[in-house]
PDB file of N, CA and C in Angstrom:
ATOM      1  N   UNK A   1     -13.423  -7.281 -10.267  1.00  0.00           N
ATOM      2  CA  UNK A   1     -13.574  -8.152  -9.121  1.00  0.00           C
ATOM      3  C   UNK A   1     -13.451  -7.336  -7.840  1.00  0.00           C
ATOM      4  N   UNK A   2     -14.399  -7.467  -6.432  1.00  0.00           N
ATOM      5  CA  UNK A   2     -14.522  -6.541  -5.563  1.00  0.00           C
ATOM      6  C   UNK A   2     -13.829  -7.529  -4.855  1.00  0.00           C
ATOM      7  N   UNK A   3     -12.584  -6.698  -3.726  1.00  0.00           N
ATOM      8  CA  UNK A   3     -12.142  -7.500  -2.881  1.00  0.00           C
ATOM      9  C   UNK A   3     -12.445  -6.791  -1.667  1.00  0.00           C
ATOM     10  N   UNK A   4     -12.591  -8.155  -0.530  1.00  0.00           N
ATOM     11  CA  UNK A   4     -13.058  -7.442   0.929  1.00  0.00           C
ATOM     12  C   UNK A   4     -11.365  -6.912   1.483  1.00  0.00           C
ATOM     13  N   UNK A   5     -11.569  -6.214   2.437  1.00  0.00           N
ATOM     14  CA  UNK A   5     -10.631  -5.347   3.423  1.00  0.00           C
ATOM     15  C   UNK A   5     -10.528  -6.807   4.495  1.00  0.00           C
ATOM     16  N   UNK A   6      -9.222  -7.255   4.501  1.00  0.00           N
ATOM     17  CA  UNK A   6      -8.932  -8.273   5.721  1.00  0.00           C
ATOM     18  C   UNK A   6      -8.257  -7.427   6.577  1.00  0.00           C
ATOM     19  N   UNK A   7      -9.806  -7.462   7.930  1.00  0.00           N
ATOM     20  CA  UNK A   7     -10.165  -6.518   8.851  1.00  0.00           C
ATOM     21  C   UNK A   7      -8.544  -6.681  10.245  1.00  0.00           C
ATOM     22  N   UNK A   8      -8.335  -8.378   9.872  1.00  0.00           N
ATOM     23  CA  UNK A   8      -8.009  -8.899  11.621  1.00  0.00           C
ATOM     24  C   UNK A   8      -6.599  -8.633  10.818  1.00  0.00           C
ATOM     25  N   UNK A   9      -6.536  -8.776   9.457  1.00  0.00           N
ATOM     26  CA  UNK A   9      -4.635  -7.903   8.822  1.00  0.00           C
ATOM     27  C   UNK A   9      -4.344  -6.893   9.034  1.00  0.00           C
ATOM     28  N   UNK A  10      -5.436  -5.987   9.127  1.00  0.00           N
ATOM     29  CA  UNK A  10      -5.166  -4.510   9.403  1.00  0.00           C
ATOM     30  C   UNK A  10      -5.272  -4.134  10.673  1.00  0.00           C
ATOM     31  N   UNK A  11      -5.775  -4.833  11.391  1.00  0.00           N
ATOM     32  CA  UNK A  11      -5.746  -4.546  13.397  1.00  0.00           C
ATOM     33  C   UNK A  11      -4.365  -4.948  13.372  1.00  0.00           C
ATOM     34  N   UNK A  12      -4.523  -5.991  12.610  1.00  0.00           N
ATOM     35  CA  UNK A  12      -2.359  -6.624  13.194  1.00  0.00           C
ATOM     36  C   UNK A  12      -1.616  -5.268  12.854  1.00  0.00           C
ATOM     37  N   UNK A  13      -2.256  -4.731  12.131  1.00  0.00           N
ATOM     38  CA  UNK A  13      -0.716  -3.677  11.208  1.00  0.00           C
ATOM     39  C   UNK A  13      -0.765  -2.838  12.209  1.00  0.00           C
ATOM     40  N   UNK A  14      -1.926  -2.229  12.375  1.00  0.00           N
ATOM     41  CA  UNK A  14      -2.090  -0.981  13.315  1.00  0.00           C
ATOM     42  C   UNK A  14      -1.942  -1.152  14.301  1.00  0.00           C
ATOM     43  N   UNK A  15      -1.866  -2.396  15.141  1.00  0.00           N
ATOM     44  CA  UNK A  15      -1.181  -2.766  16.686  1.00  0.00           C
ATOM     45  C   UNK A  15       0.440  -2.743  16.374  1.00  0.00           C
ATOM     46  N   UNK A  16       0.979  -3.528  15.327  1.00  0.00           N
ATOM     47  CA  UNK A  16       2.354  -2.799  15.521  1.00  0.00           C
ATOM     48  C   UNK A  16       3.109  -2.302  15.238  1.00  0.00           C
ATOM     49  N   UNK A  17       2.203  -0.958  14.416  1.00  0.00           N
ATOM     50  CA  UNK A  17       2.725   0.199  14.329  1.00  0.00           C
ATOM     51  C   UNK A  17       2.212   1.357  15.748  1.00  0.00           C
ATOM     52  N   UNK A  18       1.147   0.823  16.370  1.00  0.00           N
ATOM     53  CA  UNK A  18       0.987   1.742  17.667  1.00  0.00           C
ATOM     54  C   UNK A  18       2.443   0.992  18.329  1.00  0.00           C
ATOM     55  N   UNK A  19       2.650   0.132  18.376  1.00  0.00           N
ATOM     56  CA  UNK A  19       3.692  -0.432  19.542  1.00  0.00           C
ATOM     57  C   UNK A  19       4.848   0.216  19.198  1.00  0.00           C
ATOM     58  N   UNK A  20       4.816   0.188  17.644  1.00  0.00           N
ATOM     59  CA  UNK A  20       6.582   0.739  17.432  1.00  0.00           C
ATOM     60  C   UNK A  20       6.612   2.309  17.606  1.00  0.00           C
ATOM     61  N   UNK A  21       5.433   2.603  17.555  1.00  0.00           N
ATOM     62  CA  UNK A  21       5.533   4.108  18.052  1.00  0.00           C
ATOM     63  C   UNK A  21       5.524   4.869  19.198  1.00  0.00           C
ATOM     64  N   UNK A  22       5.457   3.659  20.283  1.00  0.00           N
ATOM     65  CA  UNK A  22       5.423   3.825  21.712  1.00  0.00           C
ATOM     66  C   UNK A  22       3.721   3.999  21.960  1.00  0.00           C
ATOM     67  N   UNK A  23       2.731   4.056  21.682  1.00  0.00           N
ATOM     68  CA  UNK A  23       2.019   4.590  22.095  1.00  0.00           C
ATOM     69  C   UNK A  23       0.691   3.056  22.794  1.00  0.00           C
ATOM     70  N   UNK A  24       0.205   3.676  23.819  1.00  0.00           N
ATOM     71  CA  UNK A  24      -0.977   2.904  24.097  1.00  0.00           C
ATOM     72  C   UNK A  24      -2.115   2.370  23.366  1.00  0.00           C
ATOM     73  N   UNK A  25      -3.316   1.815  24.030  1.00  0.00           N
ATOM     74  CA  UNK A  25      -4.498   2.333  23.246  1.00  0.00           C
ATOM     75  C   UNK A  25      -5.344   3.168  23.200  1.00  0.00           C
ATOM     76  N   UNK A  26      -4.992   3.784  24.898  1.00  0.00           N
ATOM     77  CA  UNK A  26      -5.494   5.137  25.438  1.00  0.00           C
ATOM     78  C   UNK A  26      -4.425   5.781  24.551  1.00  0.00           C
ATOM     79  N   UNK A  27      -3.466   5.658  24.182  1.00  0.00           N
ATOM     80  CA  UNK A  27      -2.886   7.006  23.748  1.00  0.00           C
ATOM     81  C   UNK A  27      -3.282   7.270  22.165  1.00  0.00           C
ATOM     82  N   UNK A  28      -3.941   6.270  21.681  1.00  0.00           N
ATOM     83  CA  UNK A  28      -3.629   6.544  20.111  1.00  0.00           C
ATOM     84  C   UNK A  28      -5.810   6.668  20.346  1.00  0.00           C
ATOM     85  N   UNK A  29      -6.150   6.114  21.314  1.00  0.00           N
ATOM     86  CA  UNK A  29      -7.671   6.498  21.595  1.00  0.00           C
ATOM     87  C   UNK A  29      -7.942   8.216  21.757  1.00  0.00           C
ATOM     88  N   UNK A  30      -7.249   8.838  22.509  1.00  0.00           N
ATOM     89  CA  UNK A  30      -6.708  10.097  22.645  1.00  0.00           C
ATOM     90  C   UNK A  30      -6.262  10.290  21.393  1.00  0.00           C
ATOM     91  N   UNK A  31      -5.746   9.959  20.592  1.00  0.00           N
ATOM     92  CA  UNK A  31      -5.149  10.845  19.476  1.00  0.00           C
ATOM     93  C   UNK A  31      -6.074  10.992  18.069  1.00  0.00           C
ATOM     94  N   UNK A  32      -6.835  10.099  18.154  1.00  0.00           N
ATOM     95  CA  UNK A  32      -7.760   9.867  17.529  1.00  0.00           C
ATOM     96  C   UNK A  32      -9.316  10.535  17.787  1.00  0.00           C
ATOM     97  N   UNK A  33      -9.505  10.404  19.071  1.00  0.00           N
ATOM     98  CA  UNK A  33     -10.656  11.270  19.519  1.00  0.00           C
ATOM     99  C   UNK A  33     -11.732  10.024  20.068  1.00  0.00           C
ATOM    100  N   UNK A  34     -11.302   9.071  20.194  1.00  0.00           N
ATOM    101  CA  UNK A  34     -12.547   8.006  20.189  1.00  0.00           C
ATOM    102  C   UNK A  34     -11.979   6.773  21.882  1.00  0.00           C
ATOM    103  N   UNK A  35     -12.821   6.002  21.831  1.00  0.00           N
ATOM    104  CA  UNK A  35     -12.471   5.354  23.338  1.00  0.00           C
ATOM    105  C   UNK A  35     -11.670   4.076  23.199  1.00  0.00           C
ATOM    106  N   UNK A  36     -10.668   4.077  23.988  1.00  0.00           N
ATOM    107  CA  UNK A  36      -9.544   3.015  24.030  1.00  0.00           C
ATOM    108  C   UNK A  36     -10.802   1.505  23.700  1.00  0.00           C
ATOM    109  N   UNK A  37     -11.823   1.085  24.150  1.00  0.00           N
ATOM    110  CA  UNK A  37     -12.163  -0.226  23.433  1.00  0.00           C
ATOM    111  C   UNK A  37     -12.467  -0.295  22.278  1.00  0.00           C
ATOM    112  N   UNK A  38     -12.205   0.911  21.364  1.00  0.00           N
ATOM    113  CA  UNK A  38     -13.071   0.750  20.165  1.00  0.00           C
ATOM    114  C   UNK A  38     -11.441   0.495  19.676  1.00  0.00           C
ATOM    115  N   UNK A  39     -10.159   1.095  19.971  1.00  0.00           N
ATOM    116  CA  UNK A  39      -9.063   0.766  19.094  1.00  0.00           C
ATOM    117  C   UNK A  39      -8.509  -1.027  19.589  1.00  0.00           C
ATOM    118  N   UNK A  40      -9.167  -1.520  20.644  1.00  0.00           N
ATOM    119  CA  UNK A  40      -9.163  -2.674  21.180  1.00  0.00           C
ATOM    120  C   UNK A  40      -9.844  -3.441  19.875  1.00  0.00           C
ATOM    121  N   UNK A  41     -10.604  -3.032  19.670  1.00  0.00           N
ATOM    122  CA  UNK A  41     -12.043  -3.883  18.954  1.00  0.00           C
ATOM    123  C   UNK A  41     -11.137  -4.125  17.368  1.00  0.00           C
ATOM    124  N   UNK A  42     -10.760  -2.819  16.854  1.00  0.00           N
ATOM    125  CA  UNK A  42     -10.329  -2.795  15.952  1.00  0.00           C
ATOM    126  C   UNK A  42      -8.924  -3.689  15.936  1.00  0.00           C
ATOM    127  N   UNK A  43      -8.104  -3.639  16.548  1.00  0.00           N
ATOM    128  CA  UNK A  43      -6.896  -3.948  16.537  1.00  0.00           C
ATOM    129  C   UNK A  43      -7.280  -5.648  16.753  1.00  0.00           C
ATOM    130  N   UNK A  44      -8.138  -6.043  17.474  1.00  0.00           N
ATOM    131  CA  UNK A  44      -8.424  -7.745  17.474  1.00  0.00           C
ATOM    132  C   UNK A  44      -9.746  -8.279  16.459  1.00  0.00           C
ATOM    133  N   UNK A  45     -10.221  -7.324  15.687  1.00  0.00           N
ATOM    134  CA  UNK A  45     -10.856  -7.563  14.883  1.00  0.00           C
ATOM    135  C   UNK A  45     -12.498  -8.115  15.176  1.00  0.00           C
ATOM    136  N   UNK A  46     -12.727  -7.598  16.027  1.00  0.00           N
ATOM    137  CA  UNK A  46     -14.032  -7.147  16.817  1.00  0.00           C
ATOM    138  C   UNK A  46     -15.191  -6.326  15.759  1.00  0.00           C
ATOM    139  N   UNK A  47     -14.613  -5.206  14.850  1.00  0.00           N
ATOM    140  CA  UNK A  47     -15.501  -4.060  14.934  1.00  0.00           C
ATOM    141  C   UNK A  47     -14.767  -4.084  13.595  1.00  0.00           C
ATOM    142  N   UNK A  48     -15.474  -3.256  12.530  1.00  0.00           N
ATOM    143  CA  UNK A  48     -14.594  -3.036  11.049  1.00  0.00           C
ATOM    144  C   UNK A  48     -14.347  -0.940  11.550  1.00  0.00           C
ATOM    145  N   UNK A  49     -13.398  -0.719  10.935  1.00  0.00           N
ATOM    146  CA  UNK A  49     -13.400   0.816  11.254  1.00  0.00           C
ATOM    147  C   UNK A  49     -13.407   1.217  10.168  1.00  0.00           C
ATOM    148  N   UNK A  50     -13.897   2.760  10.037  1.00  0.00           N
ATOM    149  CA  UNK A  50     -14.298   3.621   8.787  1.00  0.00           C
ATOM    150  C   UNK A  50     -13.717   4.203   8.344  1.00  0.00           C
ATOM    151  N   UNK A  51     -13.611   4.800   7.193  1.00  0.00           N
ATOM    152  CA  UNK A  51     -12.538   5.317   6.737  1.00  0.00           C
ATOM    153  C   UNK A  51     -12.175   6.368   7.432  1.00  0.00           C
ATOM    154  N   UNK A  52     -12.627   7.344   8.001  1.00  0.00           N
ATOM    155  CA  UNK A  52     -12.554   8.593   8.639  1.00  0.00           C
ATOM    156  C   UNK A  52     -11.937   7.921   9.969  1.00  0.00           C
ATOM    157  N   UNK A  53     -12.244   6.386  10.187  1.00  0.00           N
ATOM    158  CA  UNK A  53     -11.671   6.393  11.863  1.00  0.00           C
ATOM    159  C   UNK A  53      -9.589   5.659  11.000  1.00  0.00           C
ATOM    160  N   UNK A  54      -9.977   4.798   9.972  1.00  0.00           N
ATOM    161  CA  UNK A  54      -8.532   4.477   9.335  1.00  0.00           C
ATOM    162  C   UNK A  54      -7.523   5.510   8.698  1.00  0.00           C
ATOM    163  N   UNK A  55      -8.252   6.907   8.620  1.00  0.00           N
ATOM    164  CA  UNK A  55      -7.352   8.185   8.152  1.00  0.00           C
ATOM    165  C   UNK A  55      -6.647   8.665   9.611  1.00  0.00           C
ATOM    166  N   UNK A  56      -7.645   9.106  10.583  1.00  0.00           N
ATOM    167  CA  UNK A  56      -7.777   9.221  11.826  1.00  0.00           C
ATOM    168  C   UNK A  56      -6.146   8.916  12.270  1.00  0.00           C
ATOM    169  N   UNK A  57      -6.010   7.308  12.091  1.00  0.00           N
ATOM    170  CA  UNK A  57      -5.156   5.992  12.597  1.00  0.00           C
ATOM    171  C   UNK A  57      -4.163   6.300  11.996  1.00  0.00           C
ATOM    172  N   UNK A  58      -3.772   6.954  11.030  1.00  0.00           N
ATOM    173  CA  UNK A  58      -2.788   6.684  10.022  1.00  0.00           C
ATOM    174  C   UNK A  58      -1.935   7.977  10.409  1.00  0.00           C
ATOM    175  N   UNK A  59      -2.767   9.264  10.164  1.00  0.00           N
ATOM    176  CA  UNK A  59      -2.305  10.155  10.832  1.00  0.00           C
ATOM    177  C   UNK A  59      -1.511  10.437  12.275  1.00  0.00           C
ATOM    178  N   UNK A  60      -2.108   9.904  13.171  1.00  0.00           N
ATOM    179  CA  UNK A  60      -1.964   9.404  14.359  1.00  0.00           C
ATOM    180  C   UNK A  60      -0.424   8.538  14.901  1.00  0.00           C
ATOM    181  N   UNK A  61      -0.298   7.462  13.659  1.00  0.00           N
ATOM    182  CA  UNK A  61       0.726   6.558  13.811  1.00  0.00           C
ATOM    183  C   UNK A  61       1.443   7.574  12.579  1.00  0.00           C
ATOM    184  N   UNK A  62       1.633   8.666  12.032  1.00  0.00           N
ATOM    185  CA  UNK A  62       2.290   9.316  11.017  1.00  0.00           C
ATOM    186  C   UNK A  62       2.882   7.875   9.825  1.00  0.00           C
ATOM    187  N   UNK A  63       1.668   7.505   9.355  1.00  0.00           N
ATOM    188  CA  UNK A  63       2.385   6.870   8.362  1.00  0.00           C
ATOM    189  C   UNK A  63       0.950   6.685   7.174  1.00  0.00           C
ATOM    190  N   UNK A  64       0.692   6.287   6.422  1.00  0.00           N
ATOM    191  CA  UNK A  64      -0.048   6.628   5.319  1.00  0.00           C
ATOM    192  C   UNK A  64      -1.249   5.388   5.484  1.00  0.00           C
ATOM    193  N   UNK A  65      -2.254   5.631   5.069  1.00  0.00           N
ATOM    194  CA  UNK A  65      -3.534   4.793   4.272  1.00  0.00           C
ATOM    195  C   UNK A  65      -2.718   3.446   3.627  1.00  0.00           C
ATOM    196  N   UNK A  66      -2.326   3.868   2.252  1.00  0.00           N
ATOM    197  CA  UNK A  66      -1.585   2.827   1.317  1.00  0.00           C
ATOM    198  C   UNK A  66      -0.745   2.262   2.759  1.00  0.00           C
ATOM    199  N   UNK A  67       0.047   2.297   3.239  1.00  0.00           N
ATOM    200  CA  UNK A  67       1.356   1.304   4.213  1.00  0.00           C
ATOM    201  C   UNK A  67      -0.188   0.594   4.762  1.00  0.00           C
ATOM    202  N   UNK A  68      -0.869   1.014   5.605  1.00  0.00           N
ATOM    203  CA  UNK A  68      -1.639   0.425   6.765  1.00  0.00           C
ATOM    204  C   UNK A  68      -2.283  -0.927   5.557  1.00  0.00           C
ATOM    205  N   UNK A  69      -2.219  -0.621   4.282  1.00  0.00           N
ATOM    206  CA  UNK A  69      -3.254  -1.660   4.016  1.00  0.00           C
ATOM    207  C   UNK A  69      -2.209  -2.435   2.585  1.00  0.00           C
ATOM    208  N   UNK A  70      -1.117  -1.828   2.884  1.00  0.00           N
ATOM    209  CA  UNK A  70      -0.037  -3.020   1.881  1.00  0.00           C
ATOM    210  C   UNK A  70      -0.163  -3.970   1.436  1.00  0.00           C
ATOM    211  N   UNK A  71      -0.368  -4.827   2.876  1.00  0.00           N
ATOM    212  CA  UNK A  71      -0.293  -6.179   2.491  1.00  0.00           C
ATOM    213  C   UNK A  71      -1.449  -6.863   2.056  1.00  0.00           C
ATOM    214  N   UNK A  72      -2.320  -5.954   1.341  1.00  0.00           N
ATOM    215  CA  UNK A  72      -3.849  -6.374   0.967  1.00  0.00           C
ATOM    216  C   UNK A  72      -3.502  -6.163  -0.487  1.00  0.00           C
ATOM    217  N   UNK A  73      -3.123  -5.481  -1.184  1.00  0.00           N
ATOM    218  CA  UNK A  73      -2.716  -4.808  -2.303  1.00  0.00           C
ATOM    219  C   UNK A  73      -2.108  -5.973  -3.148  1.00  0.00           C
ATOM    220  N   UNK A  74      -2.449  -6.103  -4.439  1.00  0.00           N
ATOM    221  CA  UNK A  74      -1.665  -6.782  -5.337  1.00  0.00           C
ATOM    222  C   UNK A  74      -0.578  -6.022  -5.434  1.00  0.00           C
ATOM    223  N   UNK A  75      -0.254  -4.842  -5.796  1.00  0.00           N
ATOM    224  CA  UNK A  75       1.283  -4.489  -6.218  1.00  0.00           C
ATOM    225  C   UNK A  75       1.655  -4.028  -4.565  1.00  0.00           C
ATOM    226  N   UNK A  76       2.000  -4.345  -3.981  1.00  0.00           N
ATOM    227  CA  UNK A  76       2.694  -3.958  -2.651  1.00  0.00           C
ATOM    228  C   UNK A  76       3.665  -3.138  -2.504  1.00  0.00           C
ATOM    229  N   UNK A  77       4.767  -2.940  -3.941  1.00  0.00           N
ATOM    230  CA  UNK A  77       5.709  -2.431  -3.795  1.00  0.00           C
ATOM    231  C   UNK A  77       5.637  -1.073  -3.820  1.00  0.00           C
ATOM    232  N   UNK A  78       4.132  -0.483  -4.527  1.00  0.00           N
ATOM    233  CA  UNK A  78       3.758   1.041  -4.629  1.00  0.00           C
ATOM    234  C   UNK A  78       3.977   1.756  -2.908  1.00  0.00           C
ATOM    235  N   UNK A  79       3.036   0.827  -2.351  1.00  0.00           N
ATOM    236  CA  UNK A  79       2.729   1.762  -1.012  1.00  0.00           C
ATOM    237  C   UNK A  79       3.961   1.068   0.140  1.00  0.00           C
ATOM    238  N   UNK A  80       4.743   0.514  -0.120  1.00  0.00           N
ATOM    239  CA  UNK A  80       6.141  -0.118   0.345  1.00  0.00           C
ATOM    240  C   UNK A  80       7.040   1.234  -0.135  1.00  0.00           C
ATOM    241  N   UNK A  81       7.288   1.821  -1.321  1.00  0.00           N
ATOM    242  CA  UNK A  81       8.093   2.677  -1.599  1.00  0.00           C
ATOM    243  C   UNK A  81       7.828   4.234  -0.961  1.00  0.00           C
ATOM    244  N   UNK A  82       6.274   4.273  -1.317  1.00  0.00           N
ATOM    245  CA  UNK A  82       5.978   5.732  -0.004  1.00  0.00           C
ATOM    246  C   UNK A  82       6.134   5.457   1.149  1.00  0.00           C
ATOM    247  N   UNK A  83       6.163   4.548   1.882  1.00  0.00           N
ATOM    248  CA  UNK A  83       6.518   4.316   3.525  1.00  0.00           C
ATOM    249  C   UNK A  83       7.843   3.979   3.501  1.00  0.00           C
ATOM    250  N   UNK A  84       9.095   3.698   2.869  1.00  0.00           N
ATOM    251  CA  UNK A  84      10.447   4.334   2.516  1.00  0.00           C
ATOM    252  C   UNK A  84      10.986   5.665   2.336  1.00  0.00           C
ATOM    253  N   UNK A  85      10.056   5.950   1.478  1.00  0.00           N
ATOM    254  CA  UNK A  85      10.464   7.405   1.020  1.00  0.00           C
ATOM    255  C   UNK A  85       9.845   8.315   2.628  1.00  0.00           C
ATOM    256  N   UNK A  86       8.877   8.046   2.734  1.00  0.00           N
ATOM    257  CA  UNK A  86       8.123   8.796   4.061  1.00  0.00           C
ATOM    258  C   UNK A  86       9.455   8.858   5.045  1.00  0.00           C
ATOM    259  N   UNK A  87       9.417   7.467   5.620  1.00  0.00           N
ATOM    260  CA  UNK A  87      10.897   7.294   6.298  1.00  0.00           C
ATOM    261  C   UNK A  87      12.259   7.807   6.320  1.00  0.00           C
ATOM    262  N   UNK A  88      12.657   8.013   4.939  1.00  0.00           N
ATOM    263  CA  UNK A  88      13.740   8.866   4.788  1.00  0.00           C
ATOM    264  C   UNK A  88      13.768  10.341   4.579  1.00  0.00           C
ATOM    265  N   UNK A  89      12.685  10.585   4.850  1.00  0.00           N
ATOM    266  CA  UNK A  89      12.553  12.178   4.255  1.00  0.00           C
ATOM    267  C   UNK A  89      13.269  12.722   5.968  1.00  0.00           C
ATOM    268  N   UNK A  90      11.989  11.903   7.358  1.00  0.00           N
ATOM    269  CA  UNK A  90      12.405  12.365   8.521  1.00  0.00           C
ATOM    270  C   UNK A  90      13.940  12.274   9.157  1.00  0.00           C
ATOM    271  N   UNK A  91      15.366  11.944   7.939  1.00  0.00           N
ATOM    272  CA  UNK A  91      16.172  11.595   8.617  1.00  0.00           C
ATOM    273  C   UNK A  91      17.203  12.507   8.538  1.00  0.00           C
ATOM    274  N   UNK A  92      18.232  12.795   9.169  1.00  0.00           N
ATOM    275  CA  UNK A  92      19.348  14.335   8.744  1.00  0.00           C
ATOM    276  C   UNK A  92      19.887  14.070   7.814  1.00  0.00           C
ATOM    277  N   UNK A  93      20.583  14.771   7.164  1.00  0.00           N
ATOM    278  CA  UNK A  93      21.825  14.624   6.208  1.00  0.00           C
ATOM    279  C   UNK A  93      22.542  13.379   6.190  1.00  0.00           C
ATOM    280  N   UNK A  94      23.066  13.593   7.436  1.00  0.00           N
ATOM    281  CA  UNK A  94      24.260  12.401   7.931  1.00  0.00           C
ATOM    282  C   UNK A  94      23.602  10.746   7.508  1.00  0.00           C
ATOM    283  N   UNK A  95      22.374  10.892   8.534  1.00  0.00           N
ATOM    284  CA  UNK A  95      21.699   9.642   8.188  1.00  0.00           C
ATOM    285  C   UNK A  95      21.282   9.036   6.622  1.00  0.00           C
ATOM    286  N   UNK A  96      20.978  10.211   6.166  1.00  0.00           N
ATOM    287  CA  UNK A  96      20.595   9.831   5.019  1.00  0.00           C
ATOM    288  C   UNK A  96      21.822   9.092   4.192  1.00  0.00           C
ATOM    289  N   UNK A  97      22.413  10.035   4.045  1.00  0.00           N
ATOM    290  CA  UNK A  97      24.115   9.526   3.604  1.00  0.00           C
ATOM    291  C   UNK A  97      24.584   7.980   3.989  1.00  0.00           C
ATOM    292  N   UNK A  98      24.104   8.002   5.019  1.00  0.00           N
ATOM    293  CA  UNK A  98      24.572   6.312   5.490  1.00  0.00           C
ATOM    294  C   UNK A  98      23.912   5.826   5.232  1.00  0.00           C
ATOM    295  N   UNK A  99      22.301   5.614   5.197  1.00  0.00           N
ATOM    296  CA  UNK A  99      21.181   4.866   4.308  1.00  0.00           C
ATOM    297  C   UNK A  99      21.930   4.422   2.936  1.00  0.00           C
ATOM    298  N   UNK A 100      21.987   5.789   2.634  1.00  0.00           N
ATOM    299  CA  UNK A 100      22.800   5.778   0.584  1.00  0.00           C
ATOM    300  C   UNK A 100      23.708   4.607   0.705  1.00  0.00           C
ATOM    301  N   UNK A 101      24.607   4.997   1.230  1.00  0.00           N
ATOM    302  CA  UNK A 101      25.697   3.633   1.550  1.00  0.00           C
ATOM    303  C   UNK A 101      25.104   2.284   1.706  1.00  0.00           C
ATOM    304  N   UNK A 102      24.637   2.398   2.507  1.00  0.00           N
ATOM    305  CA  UNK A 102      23.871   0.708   2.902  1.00  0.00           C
ATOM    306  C   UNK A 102      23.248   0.371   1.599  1.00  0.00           C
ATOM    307  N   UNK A 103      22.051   1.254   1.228  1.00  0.00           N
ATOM    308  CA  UNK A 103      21.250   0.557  -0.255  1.00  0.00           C
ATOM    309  C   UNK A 103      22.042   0.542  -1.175  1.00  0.00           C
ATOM    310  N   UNK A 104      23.494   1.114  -1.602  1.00  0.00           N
ATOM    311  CA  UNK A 104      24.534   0.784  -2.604  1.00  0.00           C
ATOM    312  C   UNK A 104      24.971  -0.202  -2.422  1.00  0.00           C
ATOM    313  N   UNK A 105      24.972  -0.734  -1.504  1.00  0.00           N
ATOM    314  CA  UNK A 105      26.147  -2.474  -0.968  1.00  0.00           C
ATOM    315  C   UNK A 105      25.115  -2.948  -1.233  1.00  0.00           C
ATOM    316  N   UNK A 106      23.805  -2.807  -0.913  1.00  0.00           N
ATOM    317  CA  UNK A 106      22.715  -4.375  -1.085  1.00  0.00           C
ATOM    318  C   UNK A 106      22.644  -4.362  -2.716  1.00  0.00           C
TER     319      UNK A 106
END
């Protein structure tokens, strides 16, 4: 069974993961190489983007293909556990250690 890409789910994701990353649409237009209305277009679901412009995006927002498109995925928990693991890799010692703690109490 072929399933379509829900275009206006994945502008949502990638608007707020540009937001949580501080960045504009000029800034992630700039980071990407392409013009702030086309990440407009994309992000409100205007325009479908290509894979080369959704690698582009992913890179950009440092977080993976699989996260950006999770919530499309029947098993969710695969590309949920690499954007955890991704997450904890960037954290010190200390932090990590206190993560450990926290996921032992839950």
């Amino acid at each position: 069974m072929q399933q379509e890409i829900d275009y206006a789910r994945l502008g949502a994701k990638i608007k707020k993961l540009r937001q949580a990353n501080g960045l504009t649409q000029d800034n992630l237009a700039d980071l990407i190489s392409c013009n702030t209305s086309h990440i407009s277009n994309i992000e409100n679901n205007y325009t479908h983007l290509s894979l080369n412009a959704l690698l582009a995006i992913a890179n950009a927002l440092n977080t993976s293909v699989d996260y950006l498109l999770s919530n499309q995925y029947e098993n969710k928990s695969l590309a949920l556990d690499n954007e955890i693991a991704r997450a904890v890799a960037k954290l010190d010692l200390e932090n990590k250690e206190r993560l450990l703690r926290i996921i032992q109490a839950l």
